[in-house]
C-alpha atoms as a PDB file:
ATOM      1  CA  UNK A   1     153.677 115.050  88.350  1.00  0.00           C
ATOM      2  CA  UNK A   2     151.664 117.576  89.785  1.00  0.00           C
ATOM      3  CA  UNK A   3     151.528 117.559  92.935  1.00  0.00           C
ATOM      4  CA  UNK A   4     150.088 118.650  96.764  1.00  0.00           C
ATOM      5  CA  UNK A   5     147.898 116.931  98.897  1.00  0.00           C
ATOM      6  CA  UNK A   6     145.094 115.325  97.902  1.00  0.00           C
ATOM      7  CA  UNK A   7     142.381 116.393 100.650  1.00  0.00           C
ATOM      8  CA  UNK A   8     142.952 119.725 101.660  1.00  0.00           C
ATOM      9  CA  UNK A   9     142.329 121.582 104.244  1.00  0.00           C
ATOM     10  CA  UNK A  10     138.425 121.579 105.469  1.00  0.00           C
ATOM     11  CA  UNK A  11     137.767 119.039 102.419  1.00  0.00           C
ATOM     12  CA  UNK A  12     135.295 116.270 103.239  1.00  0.00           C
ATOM     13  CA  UNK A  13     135.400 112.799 103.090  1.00  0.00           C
ATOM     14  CA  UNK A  14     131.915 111.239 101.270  1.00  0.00           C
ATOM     15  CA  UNK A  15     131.427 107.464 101.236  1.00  0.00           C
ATOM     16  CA  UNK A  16     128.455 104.778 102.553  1.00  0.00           C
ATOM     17  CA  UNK A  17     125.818 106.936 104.333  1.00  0.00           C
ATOM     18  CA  UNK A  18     127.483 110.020 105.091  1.00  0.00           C
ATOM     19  CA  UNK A  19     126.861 113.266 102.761  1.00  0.00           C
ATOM     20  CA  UNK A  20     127.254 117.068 103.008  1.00  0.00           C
ATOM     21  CA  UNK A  21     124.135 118.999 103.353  1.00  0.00           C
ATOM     22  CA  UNK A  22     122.021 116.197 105.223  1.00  0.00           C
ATOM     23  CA  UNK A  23     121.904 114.042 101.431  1.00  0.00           C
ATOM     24  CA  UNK A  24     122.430 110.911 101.553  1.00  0.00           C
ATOM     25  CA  UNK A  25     124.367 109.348  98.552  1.00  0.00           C
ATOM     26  CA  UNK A  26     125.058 105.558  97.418  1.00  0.00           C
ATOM     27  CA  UNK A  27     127.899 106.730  94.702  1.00  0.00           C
ATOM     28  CA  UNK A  28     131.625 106.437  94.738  1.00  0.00           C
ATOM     29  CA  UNK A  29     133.320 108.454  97.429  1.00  0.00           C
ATOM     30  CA  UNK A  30     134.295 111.500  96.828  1.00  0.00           C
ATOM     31  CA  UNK A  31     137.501 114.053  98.284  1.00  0.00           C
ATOM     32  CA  UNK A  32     135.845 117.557  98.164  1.00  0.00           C
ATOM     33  CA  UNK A  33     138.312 120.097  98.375  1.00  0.00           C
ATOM     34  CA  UNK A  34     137.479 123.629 100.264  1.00  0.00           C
ATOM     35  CA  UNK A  35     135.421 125.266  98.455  1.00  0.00           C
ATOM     36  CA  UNK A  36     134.702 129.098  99.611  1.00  0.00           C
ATOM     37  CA  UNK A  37     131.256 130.025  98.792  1.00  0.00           C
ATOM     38  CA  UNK A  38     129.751 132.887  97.416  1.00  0.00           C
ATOM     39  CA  UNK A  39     129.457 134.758 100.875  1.00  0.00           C
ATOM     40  CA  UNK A  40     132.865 134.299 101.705  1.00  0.00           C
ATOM     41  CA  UNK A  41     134.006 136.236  98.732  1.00  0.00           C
ATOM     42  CA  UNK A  42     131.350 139.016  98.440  1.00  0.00           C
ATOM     43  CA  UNK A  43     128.639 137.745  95.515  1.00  0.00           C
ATOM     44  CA  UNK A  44     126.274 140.044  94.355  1.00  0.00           C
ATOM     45  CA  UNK A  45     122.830 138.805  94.106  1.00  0.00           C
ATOM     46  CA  UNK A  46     122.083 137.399  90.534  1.00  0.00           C
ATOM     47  CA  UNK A  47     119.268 138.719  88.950  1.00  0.00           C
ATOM     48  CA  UNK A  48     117.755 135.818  88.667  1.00  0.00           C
ATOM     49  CA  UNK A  49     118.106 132.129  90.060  1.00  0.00           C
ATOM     50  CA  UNK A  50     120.033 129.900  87.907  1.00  0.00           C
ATOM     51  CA  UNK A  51     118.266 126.827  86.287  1.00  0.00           C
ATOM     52  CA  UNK A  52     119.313 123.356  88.093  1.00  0.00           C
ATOM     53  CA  UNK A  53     119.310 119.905  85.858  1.00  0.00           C
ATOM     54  CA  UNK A  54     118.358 116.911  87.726  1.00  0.00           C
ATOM     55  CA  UNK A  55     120.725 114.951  85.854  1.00  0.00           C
ATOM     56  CA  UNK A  56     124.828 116.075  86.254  1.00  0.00           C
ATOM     57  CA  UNK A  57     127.377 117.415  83.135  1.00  0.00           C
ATOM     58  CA  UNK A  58     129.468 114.958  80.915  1.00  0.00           C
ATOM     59  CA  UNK A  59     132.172 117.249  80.493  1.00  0.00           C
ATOM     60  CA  UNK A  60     134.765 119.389  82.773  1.00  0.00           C
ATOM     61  CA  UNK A  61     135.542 122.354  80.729  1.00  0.00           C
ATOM     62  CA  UNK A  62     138.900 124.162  81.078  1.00  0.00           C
ATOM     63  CA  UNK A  63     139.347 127.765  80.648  1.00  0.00           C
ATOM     64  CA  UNK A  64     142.105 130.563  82.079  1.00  0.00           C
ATOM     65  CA  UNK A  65     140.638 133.699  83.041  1.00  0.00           C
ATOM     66  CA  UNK A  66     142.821 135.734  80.622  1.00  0.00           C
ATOM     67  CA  UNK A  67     144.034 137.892  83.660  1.00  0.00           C
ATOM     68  CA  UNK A  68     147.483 139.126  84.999  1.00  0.00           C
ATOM     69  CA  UNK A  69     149.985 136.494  86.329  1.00  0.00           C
ATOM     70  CA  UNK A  70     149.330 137.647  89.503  1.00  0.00           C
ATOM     71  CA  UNK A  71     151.903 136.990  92.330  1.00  0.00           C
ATOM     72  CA  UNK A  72     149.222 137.163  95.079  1.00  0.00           C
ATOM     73  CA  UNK A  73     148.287 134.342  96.227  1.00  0.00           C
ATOM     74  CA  UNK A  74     146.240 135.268  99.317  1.00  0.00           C
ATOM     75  CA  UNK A  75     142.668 134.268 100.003  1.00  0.00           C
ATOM     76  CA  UNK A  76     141.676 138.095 100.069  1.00  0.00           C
ATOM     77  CA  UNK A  77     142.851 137.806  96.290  1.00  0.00           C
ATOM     78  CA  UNK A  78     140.888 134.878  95.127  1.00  0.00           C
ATOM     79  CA  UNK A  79     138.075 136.898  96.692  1.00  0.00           C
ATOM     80  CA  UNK A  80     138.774 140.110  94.701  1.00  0.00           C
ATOM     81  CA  UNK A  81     138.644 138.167  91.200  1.00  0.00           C
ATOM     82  CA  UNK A  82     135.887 136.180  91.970  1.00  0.00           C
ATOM     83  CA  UNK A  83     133.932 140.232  92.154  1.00  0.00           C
ATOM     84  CA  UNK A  84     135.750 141.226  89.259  1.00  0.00           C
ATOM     85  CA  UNK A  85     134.905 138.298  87.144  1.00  0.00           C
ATOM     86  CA  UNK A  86     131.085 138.710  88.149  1.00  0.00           C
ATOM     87  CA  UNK A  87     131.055 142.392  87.508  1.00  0.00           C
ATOM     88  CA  UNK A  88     132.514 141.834  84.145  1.00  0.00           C
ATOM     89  CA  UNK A  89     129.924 139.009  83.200  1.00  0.00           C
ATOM     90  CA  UNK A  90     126.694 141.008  84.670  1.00  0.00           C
ATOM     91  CA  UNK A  91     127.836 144.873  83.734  1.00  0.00           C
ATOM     92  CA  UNK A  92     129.889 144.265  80.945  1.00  0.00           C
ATOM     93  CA  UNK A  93     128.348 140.800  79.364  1.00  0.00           C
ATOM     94  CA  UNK A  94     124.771 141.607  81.035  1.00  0.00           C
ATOM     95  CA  UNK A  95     124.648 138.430  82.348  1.00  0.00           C
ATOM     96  CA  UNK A  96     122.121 137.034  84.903  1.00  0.00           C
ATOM     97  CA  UNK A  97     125.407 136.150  87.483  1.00  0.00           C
ATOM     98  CA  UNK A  98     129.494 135.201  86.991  1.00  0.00           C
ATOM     99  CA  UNK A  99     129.357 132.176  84.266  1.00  0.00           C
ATOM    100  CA  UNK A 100     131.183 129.552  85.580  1.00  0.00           C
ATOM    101  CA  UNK A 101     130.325 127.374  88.453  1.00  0.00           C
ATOM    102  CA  UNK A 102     133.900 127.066  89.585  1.00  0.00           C
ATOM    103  CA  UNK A 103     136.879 129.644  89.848  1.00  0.00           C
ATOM    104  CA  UNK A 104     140.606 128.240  91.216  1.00  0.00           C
ATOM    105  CA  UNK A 105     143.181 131.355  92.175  1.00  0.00           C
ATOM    106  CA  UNK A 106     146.915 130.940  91.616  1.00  0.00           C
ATOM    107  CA  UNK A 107     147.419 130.603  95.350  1.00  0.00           C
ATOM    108  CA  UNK A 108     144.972 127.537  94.946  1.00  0.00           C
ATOM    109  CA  UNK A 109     141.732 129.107  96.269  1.00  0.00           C
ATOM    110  CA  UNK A 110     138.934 127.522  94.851  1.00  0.00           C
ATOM    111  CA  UNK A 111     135.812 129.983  94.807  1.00  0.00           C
ATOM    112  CA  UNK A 112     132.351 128.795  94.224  1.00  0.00           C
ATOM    113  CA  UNK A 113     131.295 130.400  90.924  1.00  0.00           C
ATOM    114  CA  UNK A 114     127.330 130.872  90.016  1.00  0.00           C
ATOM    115  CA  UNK A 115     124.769 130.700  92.282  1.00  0.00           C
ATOM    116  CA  UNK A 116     123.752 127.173  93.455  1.00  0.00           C
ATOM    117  CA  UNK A 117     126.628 125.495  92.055  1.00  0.00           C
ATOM    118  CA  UNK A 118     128.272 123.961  94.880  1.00  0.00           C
ATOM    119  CA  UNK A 119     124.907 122.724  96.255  1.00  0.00           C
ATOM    120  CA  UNK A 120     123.657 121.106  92.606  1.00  0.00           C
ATOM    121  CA  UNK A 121     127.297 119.662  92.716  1.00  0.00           C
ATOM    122  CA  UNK A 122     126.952 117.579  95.983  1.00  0.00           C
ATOM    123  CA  UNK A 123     123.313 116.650  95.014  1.00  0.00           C
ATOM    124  CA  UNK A 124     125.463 115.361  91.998  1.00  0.00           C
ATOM    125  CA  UNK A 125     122.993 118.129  89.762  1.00  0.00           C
ATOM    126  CA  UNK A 126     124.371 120.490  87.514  1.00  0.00           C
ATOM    127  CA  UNK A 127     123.639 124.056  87.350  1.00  0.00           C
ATOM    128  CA  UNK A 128     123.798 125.464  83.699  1.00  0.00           C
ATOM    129  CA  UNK A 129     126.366 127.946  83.198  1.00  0.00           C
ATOM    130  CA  UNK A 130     127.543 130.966  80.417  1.00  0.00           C
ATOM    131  CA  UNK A 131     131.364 130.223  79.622  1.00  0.00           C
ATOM    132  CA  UNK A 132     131.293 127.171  76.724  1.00  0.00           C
ATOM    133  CA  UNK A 133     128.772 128.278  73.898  1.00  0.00           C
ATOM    134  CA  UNK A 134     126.298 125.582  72.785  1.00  0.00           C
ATOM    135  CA  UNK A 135     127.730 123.348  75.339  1.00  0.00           C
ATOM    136  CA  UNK A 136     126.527 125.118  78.759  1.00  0.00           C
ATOM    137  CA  UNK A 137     123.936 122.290  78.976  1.00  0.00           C
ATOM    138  CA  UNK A 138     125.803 119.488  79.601  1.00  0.00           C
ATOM    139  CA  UNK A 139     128.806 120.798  80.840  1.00  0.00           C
ATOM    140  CA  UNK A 140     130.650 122.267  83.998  1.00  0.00           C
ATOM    141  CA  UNK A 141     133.285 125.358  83.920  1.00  0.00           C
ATOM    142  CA  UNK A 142     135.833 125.905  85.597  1.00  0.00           C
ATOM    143  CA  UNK A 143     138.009 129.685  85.655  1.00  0.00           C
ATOM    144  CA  UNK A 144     141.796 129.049  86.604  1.00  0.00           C
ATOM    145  CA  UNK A 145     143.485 132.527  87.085  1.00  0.00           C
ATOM    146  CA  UNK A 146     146.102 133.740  84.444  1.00  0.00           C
ATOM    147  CA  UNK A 147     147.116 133.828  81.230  1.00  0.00           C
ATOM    148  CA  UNK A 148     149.070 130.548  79.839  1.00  0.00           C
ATOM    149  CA  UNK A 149     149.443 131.024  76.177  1.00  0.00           C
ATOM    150  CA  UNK A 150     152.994 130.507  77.535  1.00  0.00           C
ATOM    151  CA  UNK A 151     153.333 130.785  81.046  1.00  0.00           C
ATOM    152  CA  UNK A 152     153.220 127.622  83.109  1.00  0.00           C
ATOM    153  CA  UNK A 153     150.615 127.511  85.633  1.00  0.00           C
ATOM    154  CA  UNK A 154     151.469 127.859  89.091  1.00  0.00           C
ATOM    155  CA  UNK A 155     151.736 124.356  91.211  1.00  0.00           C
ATOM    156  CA  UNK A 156     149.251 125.366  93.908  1.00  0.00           C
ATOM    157  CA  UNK A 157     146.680 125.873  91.080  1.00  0.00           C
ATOM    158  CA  UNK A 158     147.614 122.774  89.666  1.00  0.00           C
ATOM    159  CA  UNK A 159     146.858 120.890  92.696  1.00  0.00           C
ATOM    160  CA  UNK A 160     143.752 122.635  93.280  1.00  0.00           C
ATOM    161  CA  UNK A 161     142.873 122.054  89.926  1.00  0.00           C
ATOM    162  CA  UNK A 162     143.376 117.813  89.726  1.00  0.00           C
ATOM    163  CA  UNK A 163     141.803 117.924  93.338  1.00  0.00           C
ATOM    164  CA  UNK A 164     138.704 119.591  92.015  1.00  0.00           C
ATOM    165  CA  UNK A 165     138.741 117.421  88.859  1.00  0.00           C
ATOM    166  CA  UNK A 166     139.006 114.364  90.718  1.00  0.00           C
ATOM    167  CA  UNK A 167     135.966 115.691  93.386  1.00  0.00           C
ATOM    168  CA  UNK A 168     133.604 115.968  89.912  1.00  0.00           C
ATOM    169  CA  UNK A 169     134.701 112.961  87.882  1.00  0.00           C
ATOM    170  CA  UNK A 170     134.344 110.844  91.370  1.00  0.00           C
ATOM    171  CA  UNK A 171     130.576 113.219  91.949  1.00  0.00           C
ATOM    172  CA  UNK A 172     128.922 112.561  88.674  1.00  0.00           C
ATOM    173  CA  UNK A 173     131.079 109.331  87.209  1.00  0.00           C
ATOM    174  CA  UNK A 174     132.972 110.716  84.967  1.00  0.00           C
ATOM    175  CA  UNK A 175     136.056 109.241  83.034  1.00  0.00           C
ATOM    176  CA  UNK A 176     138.299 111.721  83.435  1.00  0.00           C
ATOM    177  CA  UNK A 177     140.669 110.774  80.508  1.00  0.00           C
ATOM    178  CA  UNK A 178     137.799 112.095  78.322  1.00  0.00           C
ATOM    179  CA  UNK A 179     135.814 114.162  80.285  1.00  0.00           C
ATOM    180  CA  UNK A 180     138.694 116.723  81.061  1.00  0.00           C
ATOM    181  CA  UNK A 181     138.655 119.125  78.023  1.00  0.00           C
ATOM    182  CA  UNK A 182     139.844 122.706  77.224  1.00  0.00           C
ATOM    183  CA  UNK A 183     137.603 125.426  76.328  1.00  0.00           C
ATOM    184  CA  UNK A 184     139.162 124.810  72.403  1.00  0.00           C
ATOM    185  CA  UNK A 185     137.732 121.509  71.778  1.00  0.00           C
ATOM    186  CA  UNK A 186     134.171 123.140  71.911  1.00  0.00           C
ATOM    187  CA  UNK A 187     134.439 126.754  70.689  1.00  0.00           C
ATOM    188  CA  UNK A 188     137.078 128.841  68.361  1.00  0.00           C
ATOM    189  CA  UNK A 189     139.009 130.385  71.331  1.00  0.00           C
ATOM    190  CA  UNK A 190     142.824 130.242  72.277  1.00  0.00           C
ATOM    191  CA  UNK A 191     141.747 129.336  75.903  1.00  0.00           C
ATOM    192  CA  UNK A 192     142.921 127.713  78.304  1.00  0.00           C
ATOM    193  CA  UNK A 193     145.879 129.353  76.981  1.00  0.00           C
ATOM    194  CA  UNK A 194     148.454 126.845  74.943  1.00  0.00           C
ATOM    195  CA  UNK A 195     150.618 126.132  77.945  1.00  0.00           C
ATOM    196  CA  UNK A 196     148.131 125.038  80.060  1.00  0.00           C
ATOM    197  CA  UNK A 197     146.187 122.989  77.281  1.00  0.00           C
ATOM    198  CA  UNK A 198     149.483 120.786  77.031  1.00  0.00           C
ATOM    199  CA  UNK A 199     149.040 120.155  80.719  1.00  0.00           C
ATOM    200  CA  UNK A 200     145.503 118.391  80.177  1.00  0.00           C
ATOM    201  CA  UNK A 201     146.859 115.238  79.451  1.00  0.00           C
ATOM    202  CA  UNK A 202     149.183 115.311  82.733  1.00  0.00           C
ATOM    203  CA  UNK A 203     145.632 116.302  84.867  1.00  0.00           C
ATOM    204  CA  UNK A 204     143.899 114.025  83.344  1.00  0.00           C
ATOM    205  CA  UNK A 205     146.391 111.357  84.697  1.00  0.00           C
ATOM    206  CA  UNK A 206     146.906 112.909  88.116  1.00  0.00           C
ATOM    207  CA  UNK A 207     142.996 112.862  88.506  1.00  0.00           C
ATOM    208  CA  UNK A 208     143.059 109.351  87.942  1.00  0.00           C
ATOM    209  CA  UNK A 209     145.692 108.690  89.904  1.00  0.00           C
ATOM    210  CA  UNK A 210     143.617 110.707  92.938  1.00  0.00           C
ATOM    211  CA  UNK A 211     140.469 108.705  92.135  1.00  0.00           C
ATOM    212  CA  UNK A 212     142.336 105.368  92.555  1.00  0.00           C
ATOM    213  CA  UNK A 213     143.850 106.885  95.894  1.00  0.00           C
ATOM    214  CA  UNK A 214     140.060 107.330  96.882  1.00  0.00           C
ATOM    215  CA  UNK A 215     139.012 104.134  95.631  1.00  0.00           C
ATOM    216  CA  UNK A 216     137.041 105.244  93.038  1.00  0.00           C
ATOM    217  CA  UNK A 217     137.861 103.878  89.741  1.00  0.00           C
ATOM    218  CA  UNK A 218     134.858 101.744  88.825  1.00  0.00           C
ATOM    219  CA  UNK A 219     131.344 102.321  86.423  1.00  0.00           C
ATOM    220  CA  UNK A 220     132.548 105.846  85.296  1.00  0.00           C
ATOM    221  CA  UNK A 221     130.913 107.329  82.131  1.00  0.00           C
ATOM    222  CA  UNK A 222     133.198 106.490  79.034  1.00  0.00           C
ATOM    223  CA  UNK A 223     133.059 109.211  76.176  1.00  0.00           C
ATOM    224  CA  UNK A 224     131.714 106.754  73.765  1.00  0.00           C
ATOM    225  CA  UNK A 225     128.706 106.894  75.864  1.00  0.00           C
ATOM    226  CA  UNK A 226     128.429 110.770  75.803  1.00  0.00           C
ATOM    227  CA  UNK A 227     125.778 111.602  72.753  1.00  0.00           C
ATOM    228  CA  UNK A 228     127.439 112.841  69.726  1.00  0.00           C
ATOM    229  CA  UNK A 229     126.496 116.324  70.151  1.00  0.00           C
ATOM    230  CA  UNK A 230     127.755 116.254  73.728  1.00  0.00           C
ATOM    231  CA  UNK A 231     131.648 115.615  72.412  1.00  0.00           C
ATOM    232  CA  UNK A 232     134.409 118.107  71.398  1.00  0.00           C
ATOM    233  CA  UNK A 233     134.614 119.048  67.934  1.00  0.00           C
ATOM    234  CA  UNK A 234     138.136 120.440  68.105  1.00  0.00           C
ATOM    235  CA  UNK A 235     137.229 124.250  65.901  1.00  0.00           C
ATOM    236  CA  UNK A 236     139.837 125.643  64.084  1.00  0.00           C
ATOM    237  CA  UNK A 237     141.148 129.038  67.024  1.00  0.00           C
ATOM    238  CA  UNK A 238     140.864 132.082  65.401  1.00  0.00           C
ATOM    239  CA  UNK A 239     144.083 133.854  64.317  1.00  0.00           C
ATOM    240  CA  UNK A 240     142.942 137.094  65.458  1.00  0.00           C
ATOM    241  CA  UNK A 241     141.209 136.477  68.812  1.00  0.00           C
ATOM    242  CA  UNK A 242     139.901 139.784  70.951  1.00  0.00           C
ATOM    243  CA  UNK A 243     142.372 140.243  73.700  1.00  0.00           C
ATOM    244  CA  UNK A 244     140.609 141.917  76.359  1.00  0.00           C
ATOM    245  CA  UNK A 245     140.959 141.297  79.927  1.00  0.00           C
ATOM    246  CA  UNK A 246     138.213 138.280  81.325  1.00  0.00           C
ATOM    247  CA  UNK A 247     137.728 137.333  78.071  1.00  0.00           C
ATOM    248  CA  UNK A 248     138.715 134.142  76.851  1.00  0.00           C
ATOM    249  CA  UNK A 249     136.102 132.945  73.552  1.00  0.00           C
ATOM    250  CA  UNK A 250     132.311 132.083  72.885  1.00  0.00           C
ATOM    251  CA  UNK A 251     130.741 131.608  76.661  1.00  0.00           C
ATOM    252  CA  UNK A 252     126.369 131.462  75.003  1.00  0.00           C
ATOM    253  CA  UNK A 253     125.020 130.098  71.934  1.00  0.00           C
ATOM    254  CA  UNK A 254     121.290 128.904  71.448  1.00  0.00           C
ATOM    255  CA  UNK A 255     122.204 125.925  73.126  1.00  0.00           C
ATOM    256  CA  UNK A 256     123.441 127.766  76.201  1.00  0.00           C
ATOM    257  CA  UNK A 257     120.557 128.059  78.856  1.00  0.00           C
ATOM    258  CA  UNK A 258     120.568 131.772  79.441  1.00  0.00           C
ATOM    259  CA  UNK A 259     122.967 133.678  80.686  1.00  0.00           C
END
């Protein structure tokens, strides 16, 4: 079971009338976990403001990093990747800003990922993304540090992780026994790594299990009410993927919303 507590430190309690940010929101509670923000870990300025949907994702999307198995688990850390990962996806990728909306550390640090992401995320908005091709729409990224085509994850990012997933699913109603996917069912890509793609069914079960905790376990989206086009097509992964640090498969595709 994975396992760690289930607010941590400087989360938030959400229920009745009281919301972050002066909103004020009628849906299920929610546990948000401590989120640093893009000024706590050093963001460059994106080159241009990301586009917000009024409506929120259908899907969590799971990827690793495809970075060193780090043994530093310090804040300063979770900082440092969060500016390498951008750098890579603006000078490397030319991207507008870092891709995904949500980066976890192997010490557990959970990192606020492109700009206005944690703010469309309380307003239960979603702000579109570059890290699942065709799918960037409709769905919500999130970077776990390492590699795990065979390594196991660590158990601090693991908490973080079901924490975070049970924060979303409880934000924007999601079922998390089908809304919790890997970066594979979408796109041809190794990623999240085979290790940690046999631990999806265990965090989709923990999330549940944190969602019940919370009370909230009622009216969530099933995935037979996600359109077709919206749902995992399980690809074939490629036999000769590009191994190259921070990359980890098809992030854009026409279907994408910029970059």
């Amino acid at each position: 079971m994975l396992r760690g507590a289930a607010l941590a430190g400087g989360g938030v309690l959400l229920g009745g009338a009281t919301a972050l940010g002066g909103a004020t929101r009628s849906a299920h509670a929610a546990a948000e976990p401590h989120v640093h923000t893009r000024a706590n870990w050093g963001a460059r300025r994106p080159r241009r403001r990301a586009r917000v949907l009024g409506s929120g994702p259908d899907h969590i999307v799971v990827h690793h990093t495809a970075t060193a198995n780090t043994s530093d688990t310090s804040t300063s850390h979770a900082a440092a990747l969060s500016r390498s990962i951008q750098r890579y996806h603006m000078d490397t990728n030319g991207w507008d800003d870092i891709g995904q909306q949500l980066t976890i550390s192997r010490g557990g640090h959970v990192m606020e990922g492109r700009n206005t992401s944690l703010a469309a995320i309380r307003a239960a908005n979603h702000t579109v993304g570059a890290h699942t091709a065709y799918h960037n729409s409709h769905t919500i990224g999130i970077e776990n540090e390492g590699t795990y085509s065979s390594a196991t994850p660590p158990e601090a990012l693991m908490a973080s992780l079901a924490e975070t997933c049970a924060w979303l699913c409880a934000v924007y109603n999601l079922d998390p026994s089908s809304a919790i996917v890997g970066h594979r069912d979408y796109n041809a890509t190794s990623c999240p790594g085979d290790r940690l793609y046999a631990m999806l069914p265990e965090l989709r079960s923990e999330t549940r299990t944190r969602m019940r905790a919370q009370l909230v376990d009622e009216d969530l989206l099933d995935g037979s009410e996600v359109p077709e086009e919206h749902r995992p097509s399980y690809p074939e992964r490629p036999m000769d993927e590009r191994r190259t640090e921070h990359f980890h498969g098809p992030a854009l595709g026409e279907h994408g919303g910029g970059s």
